[in-house]
C-alpha atoms as a PDB file:
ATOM      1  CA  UNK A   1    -190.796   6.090-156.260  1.00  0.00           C
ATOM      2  CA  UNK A   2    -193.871   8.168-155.715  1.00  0.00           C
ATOM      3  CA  UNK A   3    -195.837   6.882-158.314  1.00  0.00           C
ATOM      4  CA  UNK A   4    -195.199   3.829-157.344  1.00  0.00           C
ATOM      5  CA  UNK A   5    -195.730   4.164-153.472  1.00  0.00           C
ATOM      6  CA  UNK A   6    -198.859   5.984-154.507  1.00  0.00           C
ATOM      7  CA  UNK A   7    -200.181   3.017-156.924  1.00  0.00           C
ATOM      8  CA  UNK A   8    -199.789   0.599-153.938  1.00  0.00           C
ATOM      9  CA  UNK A   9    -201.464   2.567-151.224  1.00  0.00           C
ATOM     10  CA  UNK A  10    -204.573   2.667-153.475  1.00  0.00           C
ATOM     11  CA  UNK A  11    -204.768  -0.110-153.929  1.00  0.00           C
ATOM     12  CA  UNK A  12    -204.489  -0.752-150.265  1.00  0.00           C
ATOM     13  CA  UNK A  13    -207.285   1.389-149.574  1.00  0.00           C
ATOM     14  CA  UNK A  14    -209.898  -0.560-152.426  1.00  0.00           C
ATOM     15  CA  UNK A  15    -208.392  -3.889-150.364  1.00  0.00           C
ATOM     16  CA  UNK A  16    -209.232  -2.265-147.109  1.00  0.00           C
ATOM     17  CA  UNK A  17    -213.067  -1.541-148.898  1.00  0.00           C
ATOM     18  CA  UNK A  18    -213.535  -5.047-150.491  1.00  0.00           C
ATOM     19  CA  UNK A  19    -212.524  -6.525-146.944  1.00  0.00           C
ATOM     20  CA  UNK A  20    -215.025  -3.833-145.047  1.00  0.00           C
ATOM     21  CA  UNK A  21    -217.327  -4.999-147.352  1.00  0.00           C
ATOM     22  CA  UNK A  22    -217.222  -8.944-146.735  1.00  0.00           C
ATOM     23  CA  UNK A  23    -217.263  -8.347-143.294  1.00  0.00           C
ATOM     24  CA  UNK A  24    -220.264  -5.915-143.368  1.00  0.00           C
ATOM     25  CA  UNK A  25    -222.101  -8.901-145.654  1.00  0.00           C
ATOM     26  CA  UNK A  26    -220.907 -11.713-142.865  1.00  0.00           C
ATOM     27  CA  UNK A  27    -223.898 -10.286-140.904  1.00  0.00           C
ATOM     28  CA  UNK A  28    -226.207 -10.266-144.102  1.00  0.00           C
ATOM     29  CA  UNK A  29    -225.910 -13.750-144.730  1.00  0.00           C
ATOM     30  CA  UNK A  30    -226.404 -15.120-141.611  1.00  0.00           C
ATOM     31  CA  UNK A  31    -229.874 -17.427-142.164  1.00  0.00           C
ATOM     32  CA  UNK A  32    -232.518 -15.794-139.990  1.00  0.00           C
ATOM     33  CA  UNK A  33    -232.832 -13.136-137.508  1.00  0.00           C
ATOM     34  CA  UNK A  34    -229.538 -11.478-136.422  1.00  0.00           C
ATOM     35  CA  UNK A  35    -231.857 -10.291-133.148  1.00  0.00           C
ATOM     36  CA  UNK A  36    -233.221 -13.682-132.742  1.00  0.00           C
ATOM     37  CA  UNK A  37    -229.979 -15.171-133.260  1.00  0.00           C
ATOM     38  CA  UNK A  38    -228.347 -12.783-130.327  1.00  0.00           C
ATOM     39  CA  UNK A  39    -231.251 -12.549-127.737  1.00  0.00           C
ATOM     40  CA  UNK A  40    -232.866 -15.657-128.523  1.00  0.00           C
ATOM     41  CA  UNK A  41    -236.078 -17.200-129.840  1.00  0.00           C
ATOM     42  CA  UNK A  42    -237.358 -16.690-126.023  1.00  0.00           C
ATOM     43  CA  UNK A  43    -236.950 -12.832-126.345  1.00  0.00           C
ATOM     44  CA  UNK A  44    -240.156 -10.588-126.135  1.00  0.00           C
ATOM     45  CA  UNK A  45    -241.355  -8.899-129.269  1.00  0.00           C
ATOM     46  CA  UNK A  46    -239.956  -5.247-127.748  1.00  0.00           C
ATOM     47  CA  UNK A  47    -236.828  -6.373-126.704  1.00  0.00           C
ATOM     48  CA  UNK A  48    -236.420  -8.044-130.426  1.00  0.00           C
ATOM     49  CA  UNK A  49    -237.756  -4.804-131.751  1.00  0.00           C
ATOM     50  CA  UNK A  50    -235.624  -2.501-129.560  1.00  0.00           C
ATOM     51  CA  UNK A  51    -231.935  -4.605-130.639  1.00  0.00           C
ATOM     52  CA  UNK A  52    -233.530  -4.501-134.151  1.00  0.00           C
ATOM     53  CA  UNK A  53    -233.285  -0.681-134.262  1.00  0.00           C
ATOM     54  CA  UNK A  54    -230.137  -0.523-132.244  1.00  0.00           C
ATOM     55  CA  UNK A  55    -228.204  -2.763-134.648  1.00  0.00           C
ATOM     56  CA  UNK A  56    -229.944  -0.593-137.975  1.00  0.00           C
ATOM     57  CA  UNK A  57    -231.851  -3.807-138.894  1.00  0.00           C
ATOM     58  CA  UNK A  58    -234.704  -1.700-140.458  1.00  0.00           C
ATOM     59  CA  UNK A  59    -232.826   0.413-142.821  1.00  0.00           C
ATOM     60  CA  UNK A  60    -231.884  -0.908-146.270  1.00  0.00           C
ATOM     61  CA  UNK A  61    -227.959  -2.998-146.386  1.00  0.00           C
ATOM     62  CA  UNK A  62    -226.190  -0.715-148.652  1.00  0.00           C
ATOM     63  CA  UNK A  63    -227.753   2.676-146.239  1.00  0.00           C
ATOM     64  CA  UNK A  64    -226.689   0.670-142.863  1.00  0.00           C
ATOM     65  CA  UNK A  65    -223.168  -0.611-144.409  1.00  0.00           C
ATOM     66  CA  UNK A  66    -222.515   3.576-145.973  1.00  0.00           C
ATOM     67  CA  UNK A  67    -223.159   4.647-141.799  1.00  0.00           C
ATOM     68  CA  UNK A  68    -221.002   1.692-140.862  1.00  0.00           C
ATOM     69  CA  UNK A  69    -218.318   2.814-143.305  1.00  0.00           C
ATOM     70  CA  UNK A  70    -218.586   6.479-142.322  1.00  0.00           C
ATOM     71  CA  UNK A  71    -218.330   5.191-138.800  1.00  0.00           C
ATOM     72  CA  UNK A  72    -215.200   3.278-139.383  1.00  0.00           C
ATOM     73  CA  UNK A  73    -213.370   6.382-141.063  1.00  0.00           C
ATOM     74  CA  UNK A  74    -214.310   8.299-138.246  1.00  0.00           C
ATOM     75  CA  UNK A  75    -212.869   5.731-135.887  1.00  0.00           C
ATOM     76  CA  UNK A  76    -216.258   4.997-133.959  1.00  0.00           C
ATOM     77  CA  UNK A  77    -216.709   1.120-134.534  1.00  0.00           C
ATOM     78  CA  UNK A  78    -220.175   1.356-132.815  1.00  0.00           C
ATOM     79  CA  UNK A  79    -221.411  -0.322-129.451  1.00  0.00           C
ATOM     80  CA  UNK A  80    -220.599  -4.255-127.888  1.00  0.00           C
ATOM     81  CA  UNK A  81    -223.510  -6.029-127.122  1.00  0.00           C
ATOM     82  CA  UNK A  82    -222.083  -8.042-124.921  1.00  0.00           C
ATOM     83  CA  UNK A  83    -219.640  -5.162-122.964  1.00  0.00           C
ATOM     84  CA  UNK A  84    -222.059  -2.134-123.718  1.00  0.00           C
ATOM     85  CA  UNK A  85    -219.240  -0.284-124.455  1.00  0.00           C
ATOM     86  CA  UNK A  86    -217.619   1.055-127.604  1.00  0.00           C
ATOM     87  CA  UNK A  87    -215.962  -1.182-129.468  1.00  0.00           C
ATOM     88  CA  UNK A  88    -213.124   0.903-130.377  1.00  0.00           C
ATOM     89  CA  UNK A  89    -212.368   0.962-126.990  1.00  0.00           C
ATOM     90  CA  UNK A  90    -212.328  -2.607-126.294  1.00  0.00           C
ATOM     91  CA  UNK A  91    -210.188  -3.442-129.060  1.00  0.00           C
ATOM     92  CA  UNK A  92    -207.593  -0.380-127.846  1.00  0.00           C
ATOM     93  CA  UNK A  93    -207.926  -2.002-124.427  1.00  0.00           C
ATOM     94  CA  UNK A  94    -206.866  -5.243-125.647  1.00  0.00           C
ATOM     95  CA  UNK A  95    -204.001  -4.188-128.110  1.00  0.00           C
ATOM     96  CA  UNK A  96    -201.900  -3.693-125.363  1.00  0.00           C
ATOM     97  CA  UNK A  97    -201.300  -6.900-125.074  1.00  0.00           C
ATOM     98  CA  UNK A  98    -202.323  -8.174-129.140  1.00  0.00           C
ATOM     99  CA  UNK A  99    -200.011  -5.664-130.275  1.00  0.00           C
ATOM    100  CA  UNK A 100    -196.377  -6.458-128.434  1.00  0.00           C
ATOM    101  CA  UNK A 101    -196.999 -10.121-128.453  1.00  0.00           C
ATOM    102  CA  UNK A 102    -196.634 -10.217-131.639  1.00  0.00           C
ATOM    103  CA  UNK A 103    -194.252  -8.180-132.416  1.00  0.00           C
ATOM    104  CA  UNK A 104    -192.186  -9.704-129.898  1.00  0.00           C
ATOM    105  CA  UNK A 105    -192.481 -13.053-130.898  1.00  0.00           C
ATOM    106  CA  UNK A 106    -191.824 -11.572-134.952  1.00  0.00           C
ATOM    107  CA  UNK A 107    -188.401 -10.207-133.759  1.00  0.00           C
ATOM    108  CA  UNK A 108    -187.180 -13.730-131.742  1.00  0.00           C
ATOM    109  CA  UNK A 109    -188.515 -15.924-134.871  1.00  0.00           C
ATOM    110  CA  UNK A 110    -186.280 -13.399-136.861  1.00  0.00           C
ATOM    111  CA  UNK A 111    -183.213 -13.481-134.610  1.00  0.00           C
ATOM    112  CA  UNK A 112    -183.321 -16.936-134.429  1.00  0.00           C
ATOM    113  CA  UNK A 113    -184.133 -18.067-138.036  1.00  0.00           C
ATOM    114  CA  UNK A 114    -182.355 -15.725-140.294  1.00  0.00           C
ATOM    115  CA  UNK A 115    -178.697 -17.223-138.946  1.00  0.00           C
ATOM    116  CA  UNK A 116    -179.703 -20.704-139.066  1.00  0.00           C
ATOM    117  CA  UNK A 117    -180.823 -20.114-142.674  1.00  0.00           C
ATOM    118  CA  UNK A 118    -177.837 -18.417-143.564  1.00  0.00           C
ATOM    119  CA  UNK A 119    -175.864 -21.071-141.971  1.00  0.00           C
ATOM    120  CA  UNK A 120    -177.676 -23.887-143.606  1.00  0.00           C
ATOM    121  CA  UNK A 121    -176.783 -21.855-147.131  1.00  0.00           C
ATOM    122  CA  UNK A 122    -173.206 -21.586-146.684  1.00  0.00           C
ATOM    123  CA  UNK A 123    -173.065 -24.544-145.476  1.00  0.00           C
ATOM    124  CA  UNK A 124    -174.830 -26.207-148.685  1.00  0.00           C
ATOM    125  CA  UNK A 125    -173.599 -29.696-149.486  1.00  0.00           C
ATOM    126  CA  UNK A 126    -172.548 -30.686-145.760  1.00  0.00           C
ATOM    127  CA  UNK A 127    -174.277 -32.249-142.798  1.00  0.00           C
ATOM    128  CA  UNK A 128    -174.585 -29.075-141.588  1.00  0.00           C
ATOM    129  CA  UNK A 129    -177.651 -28.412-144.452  1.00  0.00           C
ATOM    130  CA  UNK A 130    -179.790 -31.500-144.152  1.00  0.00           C
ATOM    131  CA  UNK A 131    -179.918 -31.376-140.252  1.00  0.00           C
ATOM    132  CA  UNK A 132    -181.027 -27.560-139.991  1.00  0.00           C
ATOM    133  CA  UNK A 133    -183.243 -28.683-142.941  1.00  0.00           C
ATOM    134  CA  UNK A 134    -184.561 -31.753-140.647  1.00  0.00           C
ATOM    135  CA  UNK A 135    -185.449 -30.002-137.764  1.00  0.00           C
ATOM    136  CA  UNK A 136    -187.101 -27.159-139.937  1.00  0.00           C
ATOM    137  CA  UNK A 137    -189.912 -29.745-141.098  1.00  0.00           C
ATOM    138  CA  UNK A 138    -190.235 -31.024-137.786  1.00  0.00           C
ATOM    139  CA  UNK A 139    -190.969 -27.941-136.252  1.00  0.00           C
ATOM    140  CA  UNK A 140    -193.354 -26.990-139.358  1.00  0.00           C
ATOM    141  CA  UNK A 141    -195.110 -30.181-138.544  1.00  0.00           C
ATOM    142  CA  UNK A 142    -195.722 -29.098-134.433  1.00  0.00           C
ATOM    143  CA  UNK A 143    -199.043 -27.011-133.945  1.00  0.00           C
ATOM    144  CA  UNK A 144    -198.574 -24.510-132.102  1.00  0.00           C
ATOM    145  CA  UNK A 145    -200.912 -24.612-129.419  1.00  0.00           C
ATOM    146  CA  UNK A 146    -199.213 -28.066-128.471  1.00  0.00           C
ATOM    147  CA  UNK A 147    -195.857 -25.938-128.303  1.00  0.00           C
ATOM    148  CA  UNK A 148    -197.370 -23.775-126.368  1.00  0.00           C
ATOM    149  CA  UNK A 149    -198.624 -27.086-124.193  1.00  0.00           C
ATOM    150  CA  UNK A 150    -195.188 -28.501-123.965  1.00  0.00           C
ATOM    151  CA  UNK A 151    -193.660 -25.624-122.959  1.00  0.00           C
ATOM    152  CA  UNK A 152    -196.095 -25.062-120.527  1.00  0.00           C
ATOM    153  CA  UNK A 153    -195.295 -28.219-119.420  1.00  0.00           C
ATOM    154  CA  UNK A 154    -191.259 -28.007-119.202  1.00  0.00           C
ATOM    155  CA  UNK A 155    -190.896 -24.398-117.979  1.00  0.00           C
ATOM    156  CA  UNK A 156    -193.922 -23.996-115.981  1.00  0.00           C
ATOM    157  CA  UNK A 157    -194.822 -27.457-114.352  1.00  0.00           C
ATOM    158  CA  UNK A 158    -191.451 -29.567-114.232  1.00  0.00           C
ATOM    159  CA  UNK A 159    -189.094 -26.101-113.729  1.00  0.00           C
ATOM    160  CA  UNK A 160    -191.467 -23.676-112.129  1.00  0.00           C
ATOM    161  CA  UNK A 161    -189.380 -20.512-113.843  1.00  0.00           C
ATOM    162  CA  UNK A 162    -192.504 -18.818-115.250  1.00  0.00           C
ATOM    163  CA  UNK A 163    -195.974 -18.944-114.772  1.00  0.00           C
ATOM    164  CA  UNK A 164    -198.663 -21.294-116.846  1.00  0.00           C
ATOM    165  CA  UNK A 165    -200.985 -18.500-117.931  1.00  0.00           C
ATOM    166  CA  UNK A 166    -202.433 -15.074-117.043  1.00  0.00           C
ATOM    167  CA  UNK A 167    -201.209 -11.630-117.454  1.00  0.00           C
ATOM    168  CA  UNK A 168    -199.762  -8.788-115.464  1.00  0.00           C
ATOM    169  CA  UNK A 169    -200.015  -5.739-116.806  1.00  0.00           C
ATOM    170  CA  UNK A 170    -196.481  -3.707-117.081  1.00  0.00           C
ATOM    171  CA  UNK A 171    -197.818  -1.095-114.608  1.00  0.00           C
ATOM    172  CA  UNK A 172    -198.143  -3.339-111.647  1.00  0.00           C
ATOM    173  CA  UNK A 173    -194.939  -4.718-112.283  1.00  0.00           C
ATOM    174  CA  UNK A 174    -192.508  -5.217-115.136  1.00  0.00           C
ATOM    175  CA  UNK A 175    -191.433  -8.036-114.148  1.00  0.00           C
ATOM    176  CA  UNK A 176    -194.266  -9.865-113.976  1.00  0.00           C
ATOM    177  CA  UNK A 177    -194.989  -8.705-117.620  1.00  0.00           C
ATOM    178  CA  UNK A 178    -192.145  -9.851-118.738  1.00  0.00           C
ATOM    179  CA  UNK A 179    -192.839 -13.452-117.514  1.00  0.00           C
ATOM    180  CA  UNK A 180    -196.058 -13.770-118.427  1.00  0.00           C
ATOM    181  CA  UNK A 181    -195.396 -13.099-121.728  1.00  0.00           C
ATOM    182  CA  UNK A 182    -192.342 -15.079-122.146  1.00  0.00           C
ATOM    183  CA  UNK A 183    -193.663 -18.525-122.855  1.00  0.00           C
ATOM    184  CA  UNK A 184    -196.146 -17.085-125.398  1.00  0.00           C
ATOM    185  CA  UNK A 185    -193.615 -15.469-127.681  1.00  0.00           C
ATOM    186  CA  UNK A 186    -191.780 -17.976-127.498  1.00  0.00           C
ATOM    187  CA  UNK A 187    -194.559 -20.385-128.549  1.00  0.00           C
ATOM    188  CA  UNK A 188    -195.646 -18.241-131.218  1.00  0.00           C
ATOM    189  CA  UNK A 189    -191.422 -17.120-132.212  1.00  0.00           C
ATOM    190  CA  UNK A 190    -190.829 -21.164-132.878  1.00  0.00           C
ATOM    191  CA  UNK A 191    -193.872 -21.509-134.442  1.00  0.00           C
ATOM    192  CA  UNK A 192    -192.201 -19.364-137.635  1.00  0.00           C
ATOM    193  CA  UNK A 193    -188.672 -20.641-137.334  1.00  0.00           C
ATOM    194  CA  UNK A 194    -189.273 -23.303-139.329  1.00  0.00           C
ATOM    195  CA  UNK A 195    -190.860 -21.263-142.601  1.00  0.00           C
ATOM    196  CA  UNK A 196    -188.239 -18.287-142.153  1.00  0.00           C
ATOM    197  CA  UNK A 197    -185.270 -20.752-142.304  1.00  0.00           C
ATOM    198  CA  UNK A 198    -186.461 -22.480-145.062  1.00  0.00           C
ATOM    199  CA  UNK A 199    -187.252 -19.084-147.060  1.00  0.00           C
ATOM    200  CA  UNK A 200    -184.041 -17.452-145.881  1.00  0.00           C
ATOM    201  CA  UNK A 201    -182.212 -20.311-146.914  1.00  0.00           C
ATOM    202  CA  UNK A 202    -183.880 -21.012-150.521  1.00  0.00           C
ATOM    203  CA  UNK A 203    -183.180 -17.105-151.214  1.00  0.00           C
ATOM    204  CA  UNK A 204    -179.754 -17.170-150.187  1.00  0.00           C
ATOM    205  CA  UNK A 205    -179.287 -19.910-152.004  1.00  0.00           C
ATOM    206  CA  UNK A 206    -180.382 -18.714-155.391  1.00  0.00           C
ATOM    207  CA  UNK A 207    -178.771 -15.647-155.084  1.00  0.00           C
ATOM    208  CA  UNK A 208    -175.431 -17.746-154.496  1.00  0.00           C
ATOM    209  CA  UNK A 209    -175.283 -19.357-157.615  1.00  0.00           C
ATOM    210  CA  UNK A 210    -175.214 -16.339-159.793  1.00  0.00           C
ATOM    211  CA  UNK A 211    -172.183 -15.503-161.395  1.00  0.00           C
ATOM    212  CA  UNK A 212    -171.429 -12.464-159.868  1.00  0.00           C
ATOM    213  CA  UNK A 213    -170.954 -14.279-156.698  1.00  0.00           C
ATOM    214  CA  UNK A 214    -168.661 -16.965-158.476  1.00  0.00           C
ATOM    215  CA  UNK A 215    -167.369 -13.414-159.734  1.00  0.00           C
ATOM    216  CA  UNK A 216    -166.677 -12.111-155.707  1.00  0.00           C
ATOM    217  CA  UNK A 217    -165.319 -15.892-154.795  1.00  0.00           C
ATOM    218  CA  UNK A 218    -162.503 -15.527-157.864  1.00  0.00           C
ATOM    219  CA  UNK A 219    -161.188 -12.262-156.794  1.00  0.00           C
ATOM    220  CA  UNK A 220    -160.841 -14.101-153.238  1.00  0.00           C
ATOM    221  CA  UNK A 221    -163.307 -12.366-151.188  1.00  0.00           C
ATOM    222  CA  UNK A 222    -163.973 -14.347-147.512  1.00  0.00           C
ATOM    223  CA  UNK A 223    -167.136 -16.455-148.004  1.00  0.00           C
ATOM    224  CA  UNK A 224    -168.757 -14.271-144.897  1.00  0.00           C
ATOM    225  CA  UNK A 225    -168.060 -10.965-146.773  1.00  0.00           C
ATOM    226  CA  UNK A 226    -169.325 -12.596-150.078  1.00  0.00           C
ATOM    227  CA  UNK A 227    -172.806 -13.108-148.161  1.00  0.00           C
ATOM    228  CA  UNK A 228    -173.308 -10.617-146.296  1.00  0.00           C
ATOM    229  CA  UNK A 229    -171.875  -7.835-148.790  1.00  0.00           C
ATOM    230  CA  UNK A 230    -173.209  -9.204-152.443  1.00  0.00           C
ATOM    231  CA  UNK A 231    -176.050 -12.170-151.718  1.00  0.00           C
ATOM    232  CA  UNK A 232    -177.800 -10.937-148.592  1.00  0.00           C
ATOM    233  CA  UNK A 233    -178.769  -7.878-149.791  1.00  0.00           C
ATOM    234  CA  UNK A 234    -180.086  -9.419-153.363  1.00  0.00           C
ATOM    235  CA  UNK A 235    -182.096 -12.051-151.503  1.00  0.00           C
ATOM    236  CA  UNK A 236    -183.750  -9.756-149.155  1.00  0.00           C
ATOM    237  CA  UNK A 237    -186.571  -9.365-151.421  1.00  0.00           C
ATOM    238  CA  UNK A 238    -187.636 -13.131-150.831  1.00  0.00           C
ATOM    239  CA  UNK A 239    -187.118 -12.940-147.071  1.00  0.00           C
ATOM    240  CA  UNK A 240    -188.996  -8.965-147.001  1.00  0.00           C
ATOM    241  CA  UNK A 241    -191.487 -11.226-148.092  1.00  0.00           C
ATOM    242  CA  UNK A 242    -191.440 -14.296-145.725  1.00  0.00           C
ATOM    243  CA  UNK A 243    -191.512 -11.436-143.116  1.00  0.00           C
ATOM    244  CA  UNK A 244    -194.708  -9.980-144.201  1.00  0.00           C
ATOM    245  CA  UNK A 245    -196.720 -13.756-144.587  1.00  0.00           C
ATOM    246  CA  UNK A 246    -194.756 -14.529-140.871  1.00  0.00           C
ATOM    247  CA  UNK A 247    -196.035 -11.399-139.314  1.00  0.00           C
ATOM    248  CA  UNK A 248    -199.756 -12.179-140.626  1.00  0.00           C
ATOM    249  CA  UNK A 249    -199.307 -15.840-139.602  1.00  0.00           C
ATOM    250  CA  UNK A 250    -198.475 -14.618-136.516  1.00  0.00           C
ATOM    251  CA  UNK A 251    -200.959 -12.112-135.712  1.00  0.00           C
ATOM    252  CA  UNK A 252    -204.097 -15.269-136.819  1.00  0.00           C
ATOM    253  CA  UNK A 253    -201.566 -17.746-134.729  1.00  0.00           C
ATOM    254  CA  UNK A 254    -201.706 -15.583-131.415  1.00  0.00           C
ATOM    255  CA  UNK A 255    -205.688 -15.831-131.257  1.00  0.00           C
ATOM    256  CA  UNK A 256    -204.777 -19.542-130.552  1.00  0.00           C
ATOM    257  CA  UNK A 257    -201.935 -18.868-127.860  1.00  0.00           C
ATOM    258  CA  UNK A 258    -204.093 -16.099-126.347  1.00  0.00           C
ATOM    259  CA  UNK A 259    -206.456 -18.766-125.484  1.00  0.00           C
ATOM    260  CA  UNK A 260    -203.553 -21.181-124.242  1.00  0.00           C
ATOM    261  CA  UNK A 261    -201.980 -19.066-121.650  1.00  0.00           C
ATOM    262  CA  UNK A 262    -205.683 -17.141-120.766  1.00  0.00           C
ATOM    263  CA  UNK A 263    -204.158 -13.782-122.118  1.00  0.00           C
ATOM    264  CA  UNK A 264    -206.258 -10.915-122.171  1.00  0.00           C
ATOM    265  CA  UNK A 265    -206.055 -10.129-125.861  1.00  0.00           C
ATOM    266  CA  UNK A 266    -207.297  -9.269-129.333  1.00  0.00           C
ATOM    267  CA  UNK A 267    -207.917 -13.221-130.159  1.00  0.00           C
ATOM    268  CA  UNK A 268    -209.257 -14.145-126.646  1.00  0.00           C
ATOM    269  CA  UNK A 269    -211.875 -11.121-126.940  1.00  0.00           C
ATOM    270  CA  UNK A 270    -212.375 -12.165-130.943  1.00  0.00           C
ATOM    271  CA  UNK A 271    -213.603 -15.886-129.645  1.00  0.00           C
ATOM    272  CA  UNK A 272    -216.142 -14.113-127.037  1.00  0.00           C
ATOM    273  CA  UNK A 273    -217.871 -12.380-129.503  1.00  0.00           C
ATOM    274  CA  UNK A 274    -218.456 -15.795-131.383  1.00  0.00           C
ATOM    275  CA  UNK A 275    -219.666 -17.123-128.326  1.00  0.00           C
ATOM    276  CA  UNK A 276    -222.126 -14.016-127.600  1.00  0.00           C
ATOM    277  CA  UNK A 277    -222.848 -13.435-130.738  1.00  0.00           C
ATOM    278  CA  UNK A 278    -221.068  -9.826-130.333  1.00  0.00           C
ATOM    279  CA  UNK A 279    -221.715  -8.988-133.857  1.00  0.00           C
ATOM    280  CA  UNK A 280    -220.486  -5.370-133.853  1.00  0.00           C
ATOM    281  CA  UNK A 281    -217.574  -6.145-131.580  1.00  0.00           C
ATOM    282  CA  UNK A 282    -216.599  -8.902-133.914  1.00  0.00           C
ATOM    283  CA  UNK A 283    -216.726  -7.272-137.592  1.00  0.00           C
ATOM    284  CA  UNK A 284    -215.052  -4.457-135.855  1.00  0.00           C
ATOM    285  CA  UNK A 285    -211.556  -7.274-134.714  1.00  0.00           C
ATOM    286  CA  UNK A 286    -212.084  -8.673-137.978  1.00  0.00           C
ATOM    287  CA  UNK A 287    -211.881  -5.390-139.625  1.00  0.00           C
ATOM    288  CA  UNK A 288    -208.880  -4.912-137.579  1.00  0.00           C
ATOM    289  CA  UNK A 289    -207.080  -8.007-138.816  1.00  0.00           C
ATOM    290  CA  UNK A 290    -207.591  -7.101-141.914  1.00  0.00           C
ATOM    291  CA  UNK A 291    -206.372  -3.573-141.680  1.00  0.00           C
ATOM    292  CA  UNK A 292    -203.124  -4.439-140.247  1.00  0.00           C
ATOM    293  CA  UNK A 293    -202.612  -7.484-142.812  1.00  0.00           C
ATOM    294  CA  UNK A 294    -203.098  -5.121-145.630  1.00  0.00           C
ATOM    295  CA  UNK A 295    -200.784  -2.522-143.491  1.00  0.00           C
ATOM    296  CA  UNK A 296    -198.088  -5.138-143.732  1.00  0.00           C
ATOM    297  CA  UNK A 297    -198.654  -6.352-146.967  1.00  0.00           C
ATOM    298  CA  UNK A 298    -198.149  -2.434-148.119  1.00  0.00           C
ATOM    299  CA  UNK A 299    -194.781  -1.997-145.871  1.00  0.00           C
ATOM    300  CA  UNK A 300    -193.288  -5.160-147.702  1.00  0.00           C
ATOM    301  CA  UNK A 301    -194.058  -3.272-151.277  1.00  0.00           C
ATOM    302  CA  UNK A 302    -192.965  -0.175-150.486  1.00  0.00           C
ATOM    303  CA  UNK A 303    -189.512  -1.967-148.665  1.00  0.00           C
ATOM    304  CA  UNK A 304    -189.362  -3.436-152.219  1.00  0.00           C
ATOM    305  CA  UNK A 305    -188.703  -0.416-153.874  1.00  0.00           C
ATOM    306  CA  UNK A 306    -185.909  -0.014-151.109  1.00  0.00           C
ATOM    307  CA  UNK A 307    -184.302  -2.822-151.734  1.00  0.00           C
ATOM    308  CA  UNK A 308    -184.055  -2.543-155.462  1.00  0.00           C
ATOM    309  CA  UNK A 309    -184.552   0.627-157.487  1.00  0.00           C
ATOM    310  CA  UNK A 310    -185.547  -1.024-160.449  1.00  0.00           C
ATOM    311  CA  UNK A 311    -189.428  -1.370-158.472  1.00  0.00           C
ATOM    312  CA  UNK A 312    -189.741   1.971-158.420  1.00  0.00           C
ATOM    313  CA  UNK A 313    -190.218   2.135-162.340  1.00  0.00           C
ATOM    314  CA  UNK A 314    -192.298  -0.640-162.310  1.00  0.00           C
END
């Protein structure tokens, strides 16, 4: 299991290179000057040359992208533009509320999705199947950011139970946390349902027509037992998996429903670099992104080996 855990997390760490690498050559590839591009083609010549030798614009790519690297191991993703202040700070700042949005909205999409799926597989061949199936693909069809409209517009403006937008940060009151993040995991949770049901489903069903199971049904074993004892467990792999492409989904997905409810997060301060032309600040949230995708993507592999010892030898 070593071996194997090991052989994943390097190659986790040359993904984590190739990645800090594209994003490092997103600024090389820009057409013109980055300084002109940030200050302007107003800007005086000193000011031009002044941002030219704060960004590192005069030393050679592969010298500027070895001090960005070394800066990144270090944890120092250099200065904001825009904020003047260091990026790793901003994004820290801001993954307070990035960070349990997500997460949040991850567990409800699970809690809700892996017992309709299981329902919908057990109850294969009824009515039961092709309406959970139904409302699957209509809810796979819905964008979320007009979810996160309508539910604006039923909980907030026709109910008045929680607010529209904005955030309160958990210090000032808990309360007020709580509510102004409740409409935007729950835009983001039913924004997954759909895939997760249909995964959880598909898996279950697979694993239930093996003959074991017809195996577990002959000795007269309850149908719930047979599930949750024999199939569950065998189709976890496919749904480990379904977590792990949710979770990413759902991390891109919140940059959307950040902007919808005017949350001060990772996505909301990812689309004001665009605007400013942040460069730093924004290859340092990309770099994030892709850090915690490749994070998640090595938790599902090493769950693998978990789940079924025969991985480990792999």
């Amino acid at each position: 299991m070593i071996t194997y855990l090991l052989r994943r997390l390097i190659f986790a760490a040359l993904t984590m290179f190739l990645s800090a690498a594209l994003v490092f050559s997103a600024l090389l590839i820009i057409p013109g000057d980055p300084a002109e591009i940030i200050l302007g083609l107003g800007a005086s010549p000193q000011a031009l040359a002044a941002l030219r030798t704060q960004l590192g614009l005069e030393q050679p790519p592969l010298t500027r992208f070895g001090w960005w690297l070394a800066g990144m191991v270090r944890g120092d993703f250099g200065q904001s533009l825009n904020y003047h202040r260091p990026v790793g700070e901003l994004i820290l700042a801001r993954l307070g509320v990035s960070l349990p949005l997500a997460l949040a909205g991850m567990l409800l999409a699970c809690l809700i999705a892996l017992p309709i799926g299981i329902m919908a597989a057990r109850r294969h061949g009824t009515w039961v199947d092709p309406a959970i199936i139904a409302l699957a693909q209509l809810g796979a069809a819905i964008p979320s950011f007009w979810l996160a409209l309508l539910l604006i517009l039923l909980f907030s403006v026709t109910l008045g139970w929680l607010p529209a937008g904005g955030f309160v940060p958990w210090e000032r009151s808990p309360l007020g946390y709580l509510h102004s993040l409740a409409l935007p995991v729950l835009a983001l949770a039913l924004g997954q349902v759909a895939l997760l049901t249909r995964m959880t489903r598909a898996a279950l069903l697979e694993v239930l027509a093996q003959d074991y199971i017809r195996t577990a049904r002959a000795k007269g074993l309850p149908g719930r037992q047979v599930v949750s004892k024999h199939a569950l467990r065998n189709a976890m792999i496919t749904i480990i998996t379904s977590l792990g492409l949710s979770l990413g989904q759902v991390l891109v997905g919140a940059i959307v429903i950040e902007q919808v409810f005017s949350l001060p997060g990772l996505g909301r301060l990812a689309l004001i670099a665009i605007g400013t032309r942040d460069f730093p600040l924004l290859q340092g949230l990309v770099l994030v992104y892709a850090g915690t995708i490749v994070l998640i993507n090595f938790l599902v592999d090493a769950s693998y080996s978990l789940l079924d010892p025969r991985i480990r030898y792999a």
